[in-house]
C-alpha atoms as a PDB file:
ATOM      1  CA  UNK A   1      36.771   7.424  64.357  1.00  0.00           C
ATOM      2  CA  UNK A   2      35.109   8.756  61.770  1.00  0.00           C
ATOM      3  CA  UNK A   3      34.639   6.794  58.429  1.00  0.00           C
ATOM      4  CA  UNK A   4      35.211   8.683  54.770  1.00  0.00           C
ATOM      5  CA  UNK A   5      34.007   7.589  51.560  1.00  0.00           C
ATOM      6  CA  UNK A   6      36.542   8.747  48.546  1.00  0.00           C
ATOM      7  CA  UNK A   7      35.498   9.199  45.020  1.00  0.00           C
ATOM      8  CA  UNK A   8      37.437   8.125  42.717  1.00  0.00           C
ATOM      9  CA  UNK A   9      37.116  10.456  39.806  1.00  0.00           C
ATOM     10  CA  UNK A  10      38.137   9.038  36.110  1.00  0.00           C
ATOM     11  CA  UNK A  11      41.585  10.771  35.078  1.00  0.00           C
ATOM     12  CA  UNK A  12      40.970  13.555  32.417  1.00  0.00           C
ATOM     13  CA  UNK A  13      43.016  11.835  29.865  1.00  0.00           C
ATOM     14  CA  UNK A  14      40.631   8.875  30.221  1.00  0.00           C
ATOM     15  CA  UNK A  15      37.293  11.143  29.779  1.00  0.00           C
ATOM     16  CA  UNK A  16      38.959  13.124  26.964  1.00  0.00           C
ATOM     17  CA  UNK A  17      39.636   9.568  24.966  1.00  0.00           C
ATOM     18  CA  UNK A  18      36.429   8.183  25.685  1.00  0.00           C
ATOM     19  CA  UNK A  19      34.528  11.702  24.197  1.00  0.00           C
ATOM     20  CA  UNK A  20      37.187  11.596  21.141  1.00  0.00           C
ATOM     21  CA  UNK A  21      36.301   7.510  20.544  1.00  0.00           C
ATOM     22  CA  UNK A  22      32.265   8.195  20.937  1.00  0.00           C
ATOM     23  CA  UNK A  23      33.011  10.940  17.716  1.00  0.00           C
ATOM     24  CA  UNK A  24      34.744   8.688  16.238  1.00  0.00           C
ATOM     25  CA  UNK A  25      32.093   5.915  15.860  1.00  0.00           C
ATOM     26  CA  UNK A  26      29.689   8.351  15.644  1.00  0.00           C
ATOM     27  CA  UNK A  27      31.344   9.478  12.382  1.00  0.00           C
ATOM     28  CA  UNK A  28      32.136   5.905  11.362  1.00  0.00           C
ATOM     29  CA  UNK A  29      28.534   4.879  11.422  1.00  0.00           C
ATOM     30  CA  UNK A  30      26.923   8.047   9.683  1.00  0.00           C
ATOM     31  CA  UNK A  31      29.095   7.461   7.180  1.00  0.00           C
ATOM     32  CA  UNK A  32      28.961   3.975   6.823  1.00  0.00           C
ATOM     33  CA  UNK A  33      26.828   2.362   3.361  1.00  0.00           C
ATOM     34  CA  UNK A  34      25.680  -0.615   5.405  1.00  0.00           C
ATOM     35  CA  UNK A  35      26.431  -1.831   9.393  1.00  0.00           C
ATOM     36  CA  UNK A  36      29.426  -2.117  11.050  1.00  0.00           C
ATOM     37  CA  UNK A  37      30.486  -4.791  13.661  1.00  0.00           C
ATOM     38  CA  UNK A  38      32.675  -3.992  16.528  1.00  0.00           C
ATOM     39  CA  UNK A  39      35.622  -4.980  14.365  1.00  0.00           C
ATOM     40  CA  UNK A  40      35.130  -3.134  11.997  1.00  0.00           C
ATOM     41  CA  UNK A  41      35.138  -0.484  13.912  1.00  0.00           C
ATOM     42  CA  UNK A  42      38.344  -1.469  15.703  1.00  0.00           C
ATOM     43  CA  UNK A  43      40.423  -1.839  12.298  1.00  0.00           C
ATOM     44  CA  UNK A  44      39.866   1.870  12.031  1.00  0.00           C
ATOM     45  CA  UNK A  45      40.410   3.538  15.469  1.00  0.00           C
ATOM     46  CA  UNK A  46      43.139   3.899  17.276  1.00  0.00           C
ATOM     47  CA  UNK A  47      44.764   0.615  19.105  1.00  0.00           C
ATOM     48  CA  UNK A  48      43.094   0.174  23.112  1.00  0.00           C
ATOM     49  CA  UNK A  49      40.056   2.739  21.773  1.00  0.00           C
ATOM     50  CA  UNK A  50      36.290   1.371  24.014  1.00  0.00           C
ATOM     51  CA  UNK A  51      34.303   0.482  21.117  1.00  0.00           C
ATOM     52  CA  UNK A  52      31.845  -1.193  23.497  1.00  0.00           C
ATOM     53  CA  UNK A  53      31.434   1.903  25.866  1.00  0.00           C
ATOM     54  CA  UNK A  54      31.639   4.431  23.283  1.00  0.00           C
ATOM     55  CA  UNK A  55      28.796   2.166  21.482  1.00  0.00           C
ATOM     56  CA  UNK A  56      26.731   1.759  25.063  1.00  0.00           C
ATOM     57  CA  UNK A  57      26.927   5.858  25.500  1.00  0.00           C
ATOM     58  CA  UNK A  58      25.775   6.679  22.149  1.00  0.00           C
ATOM     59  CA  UNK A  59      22.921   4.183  21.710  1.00  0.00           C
ATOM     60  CA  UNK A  60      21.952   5.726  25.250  1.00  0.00           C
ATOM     61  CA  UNK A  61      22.343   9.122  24.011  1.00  0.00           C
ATOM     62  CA  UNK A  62      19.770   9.011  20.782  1.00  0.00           C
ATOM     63  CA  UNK A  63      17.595   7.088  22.750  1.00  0.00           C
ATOM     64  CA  UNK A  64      13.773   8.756  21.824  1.00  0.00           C
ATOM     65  CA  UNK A  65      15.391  11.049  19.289  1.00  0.00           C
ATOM     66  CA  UNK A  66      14.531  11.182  15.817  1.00  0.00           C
ATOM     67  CA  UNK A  67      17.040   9.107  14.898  1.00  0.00           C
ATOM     68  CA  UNK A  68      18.384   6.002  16.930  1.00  0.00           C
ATOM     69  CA  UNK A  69      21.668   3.487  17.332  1.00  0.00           C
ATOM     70  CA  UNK A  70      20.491  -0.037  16.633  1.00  0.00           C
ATOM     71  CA  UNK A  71      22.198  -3.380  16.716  1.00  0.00           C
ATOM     72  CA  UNK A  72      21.520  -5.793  14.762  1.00  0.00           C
ATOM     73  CA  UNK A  73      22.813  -9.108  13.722  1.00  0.00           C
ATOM     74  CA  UNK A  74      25.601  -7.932  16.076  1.00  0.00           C
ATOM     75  CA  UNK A  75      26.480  -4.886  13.175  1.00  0.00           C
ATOM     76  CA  UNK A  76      25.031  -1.077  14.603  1.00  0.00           C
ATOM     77  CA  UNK A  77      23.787   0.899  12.656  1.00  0.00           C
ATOM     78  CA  UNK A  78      21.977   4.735  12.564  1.00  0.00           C
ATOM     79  CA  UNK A  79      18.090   4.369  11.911  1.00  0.00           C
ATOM     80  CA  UNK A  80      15.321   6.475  11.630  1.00  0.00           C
ATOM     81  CA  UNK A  81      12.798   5.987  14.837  1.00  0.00           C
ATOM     82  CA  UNK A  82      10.485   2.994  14.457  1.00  0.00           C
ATOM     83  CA  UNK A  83       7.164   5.909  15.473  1.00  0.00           C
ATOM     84  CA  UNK A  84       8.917   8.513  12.509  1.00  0.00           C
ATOM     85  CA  UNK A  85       8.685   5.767   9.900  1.00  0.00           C
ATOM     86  CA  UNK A  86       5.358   7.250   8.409  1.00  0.00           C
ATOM     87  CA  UNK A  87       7.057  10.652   7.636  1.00  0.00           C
ATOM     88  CA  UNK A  88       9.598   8.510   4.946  1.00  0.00           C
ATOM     89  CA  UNK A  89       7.227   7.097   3.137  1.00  0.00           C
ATOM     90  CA  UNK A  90       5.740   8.391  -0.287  1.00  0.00           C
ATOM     91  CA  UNK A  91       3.182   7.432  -2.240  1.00  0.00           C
ATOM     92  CA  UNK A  92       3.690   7.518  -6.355  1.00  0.00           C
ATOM     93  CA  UNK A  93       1.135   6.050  -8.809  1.00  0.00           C
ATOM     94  CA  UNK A  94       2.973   3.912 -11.223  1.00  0.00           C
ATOM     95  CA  UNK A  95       1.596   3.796 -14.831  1.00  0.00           C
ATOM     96  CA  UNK A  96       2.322   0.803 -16.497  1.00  0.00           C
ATOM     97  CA  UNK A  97       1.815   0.431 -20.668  1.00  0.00           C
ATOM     98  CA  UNK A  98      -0.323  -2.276 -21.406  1.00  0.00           C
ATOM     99  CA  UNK A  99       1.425  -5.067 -23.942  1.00  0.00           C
ATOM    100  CA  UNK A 100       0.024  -5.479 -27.585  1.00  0.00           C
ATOM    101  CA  UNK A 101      -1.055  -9.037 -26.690  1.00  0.00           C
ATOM    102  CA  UNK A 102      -2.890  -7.008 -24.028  1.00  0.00           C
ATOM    103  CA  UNK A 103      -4.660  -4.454 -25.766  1.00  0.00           C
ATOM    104  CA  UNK A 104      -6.097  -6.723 -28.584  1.00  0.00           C
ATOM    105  CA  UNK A 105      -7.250  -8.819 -25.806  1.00  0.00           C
ATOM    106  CA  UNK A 106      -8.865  -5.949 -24.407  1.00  0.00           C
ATOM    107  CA  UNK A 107     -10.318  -4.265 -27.545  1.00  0.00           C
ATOM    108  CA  UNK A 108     -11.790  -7.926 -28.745  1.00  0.00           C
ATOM    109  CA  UNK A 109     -13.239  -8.412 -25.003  1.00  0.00           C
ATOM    110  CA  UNK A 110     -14.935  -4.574 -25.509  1.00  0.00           C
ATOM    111  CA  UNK A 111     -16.353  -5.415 -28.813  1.00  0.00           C
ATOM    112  CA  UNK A 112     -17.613  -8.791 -28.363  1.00  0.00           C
ATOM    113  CA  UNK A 113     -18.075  -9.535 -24.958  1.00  0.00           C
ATOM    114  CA  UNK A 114     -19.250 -11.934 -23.260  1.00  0.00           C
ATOM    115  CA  UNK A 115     -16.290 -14.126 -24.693  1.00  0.00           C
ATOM    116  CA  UNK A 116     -14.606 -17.072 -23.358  1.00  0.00           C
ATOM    117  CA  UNK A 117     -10.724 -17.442 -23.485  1.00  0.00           C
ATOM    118  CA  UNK A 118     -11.379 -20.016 -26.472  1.00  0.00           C
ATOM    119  CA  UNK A 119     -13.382 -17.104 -27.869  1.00  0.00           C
ATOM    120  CA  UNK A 120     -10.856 -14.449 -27.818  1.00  0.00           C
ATOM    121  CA  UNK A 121      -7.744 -16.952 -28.818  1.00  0.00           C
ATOM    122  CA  UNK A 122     -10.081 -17.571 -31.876  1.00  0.00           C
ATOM    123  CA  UNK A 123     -10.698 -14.209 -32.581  1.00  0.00           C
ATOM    124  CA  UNK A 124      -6.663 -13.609 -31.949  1.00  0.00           C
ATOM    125  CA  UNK A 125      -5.286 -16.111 -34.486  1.00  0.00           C
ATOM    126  CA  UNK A 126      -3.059 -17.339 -31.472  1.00  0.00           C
ATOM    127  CA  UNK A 127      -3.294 -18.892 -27.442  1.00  0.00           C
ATOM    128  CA  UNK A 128      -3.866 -16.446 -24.846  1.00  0.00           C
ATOM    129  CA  UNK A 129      -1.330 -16.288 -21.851  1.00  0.00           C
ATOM    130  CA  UNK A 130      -2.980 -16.528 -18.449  1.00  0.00           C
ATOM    131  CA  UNK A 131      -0.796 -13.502 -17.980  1.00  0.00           C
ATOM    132  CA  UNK A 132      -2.733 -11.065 -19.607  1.00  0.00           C
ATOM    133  CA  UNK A 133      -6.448 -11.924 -18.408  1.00  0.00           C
ATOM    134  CA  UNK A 134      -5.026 -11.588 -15.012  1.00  0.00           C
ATOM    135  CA  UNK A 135      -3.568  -8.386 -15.772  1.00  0.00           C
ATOM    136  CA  UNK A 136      -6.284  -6.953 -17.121  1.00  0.00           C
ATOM    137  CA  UNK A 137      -8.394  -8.281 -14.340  1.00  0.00           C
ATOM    138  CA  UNK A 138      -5.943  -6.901 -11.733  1.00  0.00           C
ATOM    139  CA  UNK A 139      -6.072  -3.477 -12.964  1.00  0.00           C
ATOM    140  CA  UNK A 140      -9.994  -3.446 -12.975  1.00  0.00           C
ATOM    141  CA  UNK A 141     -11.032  -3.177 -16.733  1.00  0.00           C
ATOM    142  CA  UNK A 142     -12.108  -6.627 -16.891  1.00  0.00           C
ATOM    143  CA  UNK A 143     -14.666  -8.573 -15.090  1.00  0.00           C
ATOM    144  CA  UNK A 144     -15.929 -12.868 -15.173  1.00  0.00           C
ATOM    145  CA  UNK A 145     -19.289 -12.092 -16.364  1.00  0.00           C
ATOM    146  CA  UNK A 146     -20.552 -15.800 -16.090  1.00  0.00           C
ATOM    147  CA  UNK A 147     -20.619 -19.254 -17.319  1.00  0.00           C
ATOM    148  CA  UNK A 148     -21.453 -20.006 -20.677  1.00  0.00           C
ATOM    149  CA  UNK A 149     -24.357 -22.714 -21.060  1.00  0.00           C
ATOM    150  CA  UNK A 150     -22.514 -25.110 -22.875  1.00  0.00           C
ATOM    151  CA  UNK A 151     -20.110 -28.319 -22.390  1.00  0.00           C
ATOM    152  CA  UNK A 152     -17.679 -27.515 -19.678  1.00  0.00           C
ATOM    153  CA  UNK A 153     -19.473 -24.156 -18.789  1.00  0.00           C
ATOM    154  CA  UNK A 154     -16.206 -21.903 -19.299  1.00  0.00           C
ATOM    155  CA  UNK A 155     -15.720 -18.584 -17.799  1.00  0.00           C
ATOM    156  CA  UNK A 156     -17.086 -15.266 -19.899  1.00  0.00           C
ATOM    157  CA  UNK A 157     -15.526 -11.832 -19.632  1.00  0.00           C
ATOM    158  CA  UNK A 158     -16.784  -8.490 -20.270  1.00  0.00           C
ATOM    159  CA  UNK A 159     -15.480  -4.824 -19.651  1.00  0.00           C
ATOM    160  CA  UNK A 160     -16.019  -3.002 -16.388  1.00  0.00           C
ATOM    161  CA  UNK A 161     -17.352   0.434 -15.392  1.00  0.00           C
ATOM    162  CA  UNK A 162     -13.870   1.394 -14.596  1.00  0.00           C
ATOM    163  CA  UNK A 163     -12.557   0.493 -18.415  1.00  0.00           C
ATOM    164  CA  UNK A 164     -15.389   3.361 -19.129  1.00  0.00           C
ATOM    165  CA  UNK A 165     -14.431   5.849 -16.786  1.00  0.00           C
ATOM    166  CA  UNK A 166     -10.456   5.496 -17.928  1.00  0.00           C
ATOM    167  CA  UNK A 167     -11.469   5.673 -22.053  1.00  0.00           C
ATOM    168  CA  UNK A 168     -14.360   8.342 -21.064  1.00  0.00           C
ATOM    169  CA  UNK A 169     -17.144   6.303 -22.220  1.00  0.00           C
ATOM    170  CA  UNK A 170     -20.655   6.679 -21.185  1.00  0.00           C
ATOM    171  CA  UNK A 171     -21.723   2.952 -21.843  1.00  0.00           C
ATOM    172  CA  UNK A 172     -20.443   0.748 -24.530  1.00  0.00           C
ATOM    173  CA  UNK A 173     -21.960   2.210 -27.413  1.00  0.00           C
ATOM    174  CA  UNK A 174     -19.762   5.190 -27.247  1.00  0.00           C
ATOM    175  CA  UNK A 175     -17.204   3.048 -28.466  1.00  0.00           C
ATOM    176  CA  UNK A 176     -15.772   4.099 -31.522  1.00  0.00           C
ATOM    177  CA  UNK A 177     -17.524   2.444 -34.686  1.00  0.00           C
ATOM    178  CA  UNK A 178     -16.428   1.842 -38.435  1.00  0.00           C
ATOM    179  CA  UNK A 179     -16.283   5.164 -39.343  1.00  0.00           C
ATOM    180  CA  UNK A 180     -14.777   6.456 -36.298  1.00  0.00           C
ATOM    181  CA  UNK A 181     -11.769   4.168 -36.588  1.00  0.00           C
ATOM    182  CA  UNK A 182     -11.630   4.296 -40.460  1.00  0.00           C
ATOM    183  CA  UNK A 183     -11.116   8.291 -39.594  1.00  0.00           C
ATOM    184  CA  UNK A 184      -8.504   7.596 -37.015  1.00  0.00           C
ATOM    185  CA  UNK A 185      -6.707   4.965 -39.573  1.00  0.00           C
ATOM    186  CA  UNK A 186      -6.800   2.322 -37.726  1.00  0.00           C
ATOM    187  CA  UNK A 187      -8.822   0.147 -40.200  1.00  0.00           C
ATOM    188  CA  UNK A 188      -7.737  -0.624 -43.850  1.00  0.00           C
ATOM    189  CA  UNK A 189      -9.240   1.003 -46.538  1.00  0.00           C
ATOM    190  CA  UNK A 190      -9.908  -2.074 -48.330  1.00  0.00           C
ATOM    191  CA  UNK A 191     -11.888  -3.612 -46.025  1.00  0.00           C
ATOM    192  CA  UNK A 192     -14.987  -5.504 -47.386  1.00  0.00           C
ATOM    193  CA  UNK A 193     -18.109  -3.560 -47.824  1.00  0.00           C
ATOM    194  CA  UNK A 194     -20.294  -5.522 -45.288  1.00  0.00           C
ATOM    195  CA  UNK A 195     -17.276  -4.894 -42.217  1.00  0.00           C
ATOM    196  CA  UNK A 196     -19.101  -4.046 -39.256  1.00  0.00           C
ATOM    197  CA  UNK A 197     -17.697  -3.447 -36.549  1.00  0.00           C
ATOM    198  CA  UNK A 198     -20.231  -5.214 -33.170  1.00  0.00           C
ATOM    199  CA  UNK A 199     -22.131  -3.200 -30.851  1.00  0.00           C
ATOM    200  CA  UNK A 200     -21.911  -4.692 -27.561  1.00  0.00           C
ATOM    201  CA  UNK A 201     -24.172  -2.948 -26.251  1.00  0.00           C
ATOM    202  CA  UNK A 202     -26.892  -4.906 -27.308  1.00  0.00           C
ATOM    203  CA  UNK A 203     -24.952  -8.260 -27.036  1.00  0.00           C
ATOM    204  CA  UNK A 204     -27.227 -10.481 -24.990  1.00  0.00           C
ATOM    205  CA  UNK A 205     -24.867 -13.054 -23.657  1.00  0.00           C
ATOM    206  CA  UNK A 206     -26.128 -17.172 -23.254  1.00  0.00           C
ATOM    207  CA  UNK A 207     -24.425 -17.581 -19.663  1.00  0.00           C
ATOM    208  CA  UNK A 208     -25.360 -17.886 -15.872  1.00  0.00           C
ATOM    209  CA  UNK A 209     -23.941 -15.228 -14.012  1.00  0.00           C
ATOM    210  CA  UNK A 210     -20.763 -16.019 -12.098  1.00  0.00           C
ATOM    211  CA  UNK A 211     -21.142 -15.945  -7.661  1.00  0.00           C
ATOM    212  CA  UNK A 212     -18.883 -14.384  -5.687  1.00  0.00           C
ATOM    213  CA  UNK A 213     -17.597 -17.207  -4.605  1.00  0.00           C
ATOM    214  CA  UNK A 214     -15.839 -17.588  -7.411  1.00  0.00           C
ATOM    215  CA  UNK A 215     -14.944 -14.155  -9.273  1.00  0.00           C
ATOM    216  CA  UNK A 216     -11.528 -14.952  -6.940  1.00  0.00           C
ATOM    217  CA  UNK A 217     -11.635 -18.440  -7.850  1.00  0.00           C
ATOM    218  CA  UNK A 218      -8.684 -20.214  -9.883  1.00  0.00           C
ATOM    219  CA  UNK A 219      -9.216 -21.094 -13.023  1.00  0.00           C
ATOM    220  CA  UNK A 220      -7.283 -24.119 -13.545  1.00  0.00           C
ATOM    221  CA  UNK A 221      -9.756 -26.322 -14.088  1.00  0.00           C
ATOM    222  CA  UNK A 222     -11.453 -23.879 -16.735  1.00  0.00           C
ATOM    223  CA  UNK A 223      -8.541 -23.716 -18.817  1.00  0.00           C
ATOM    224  CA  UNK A 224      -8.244 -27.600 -19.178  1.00  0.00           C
ATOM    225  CA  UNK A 225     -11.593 -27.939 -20.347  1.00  0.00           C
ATOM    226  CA  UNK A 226     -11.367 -24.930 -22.826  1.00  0.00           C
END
């Protein structure tokens, strides 16, 4: 006797509903805004449909390609290849307009530097947010210069070589002077005589200068005793 193995091959109706349901999810999920579940799927294909094997063949099938069938939360979904992610990314450089409180801070911290925050609010006619140092320290054009030797020692600020490259300044005393902004009417013409406007380039400040330790330091404590 002589033993025989059959194969039992799938009946072409089968194979031909099974190729028609793995388009159909296929479309489904390109098209889809956000993941879909196996039920959602089901509400839209045809009653009996194999969501499960259609779902199995595909993920199988973009497997290593550029662009690959992911579950997740049990939802799938079509994603770019974790190793392609570099190619969708893009760089921009955001510019971002500096507030008014901002810019007076800045110009008073250019002219008369080394100032403490008391210092500028004086200066200002009105309190200084903790907002705006920091963003003016975050973008680079301010620096903590040092402590000021005096009760409570609080934190000076002055300008830093990248507010001169940005405004295309030399050094400091290329900033504009009276006449300059008397020309470029931004001062009043009926300013006093004796208006000067400070060179802070000669400034010599009364402070210690400020370790590294804490140019990253929180200033709390600073702004309780100012």
């Amino acid at each position: 006797m002589t033993d025989a193995t059959e194969t039992v091959a799938a009946p072409a109706g089968a194979v031909t509903d099974l190729a028609q349901t793995e388009r159909q999810v296929e479309a489904l999920l390109f098209a889809a805004a956000e993941p879909l579940s196996a039920a959602d799927l089901a509400a839209r294909l045809p009653a009996g449909a194999d969501i499960g094997r259609a779902l199995a063949t595909l993920r199988q099938r973009y497997e290593g390609r550029g662009v690959e069938l992911v579950c997740v939360a049990d939802r799938w979904r079509f994603t770019t290849a974790a190793d392609l992610a570099f190619l969708m990314t893009e760089e921009r450089e955001e510019s971002r307009r500096l507030s008014k409180a901002a810019m007076e801070t800045l110009a008073i911290i250019a002219y008369h530097q080394p100032m403490t925050r008391a210092e500028i609010e004086q200066v200002r006619g009105v309190g200084l947010s903790k907002g705006t140092l920091d963003l003016l320290l975050e973008i680079g054009w301010v620096r903590m210069r040092g402590r000021r030797r005096s009760p409570g020692r609080p934190v000076t600020y002055g300008t830093t070589d990248a507010f001169l490259a940005h405004f295309g300044l030399a050094s400091l005393h290329d900033l504009p002077g009276a006449a300059d902004m008397r020309a470029a009417g931004l001062l009043d013409m009926n300013i006093p005589a004796d208006f000067s406007v400070p060179d802070p380039s000669k400034a010599v400040g009364d402070e210690d200068p400020v370790g590294d330790d804490e140019a990253d330091a929180p200033e709390f404590h600073q702004d309780f005793l100012e």
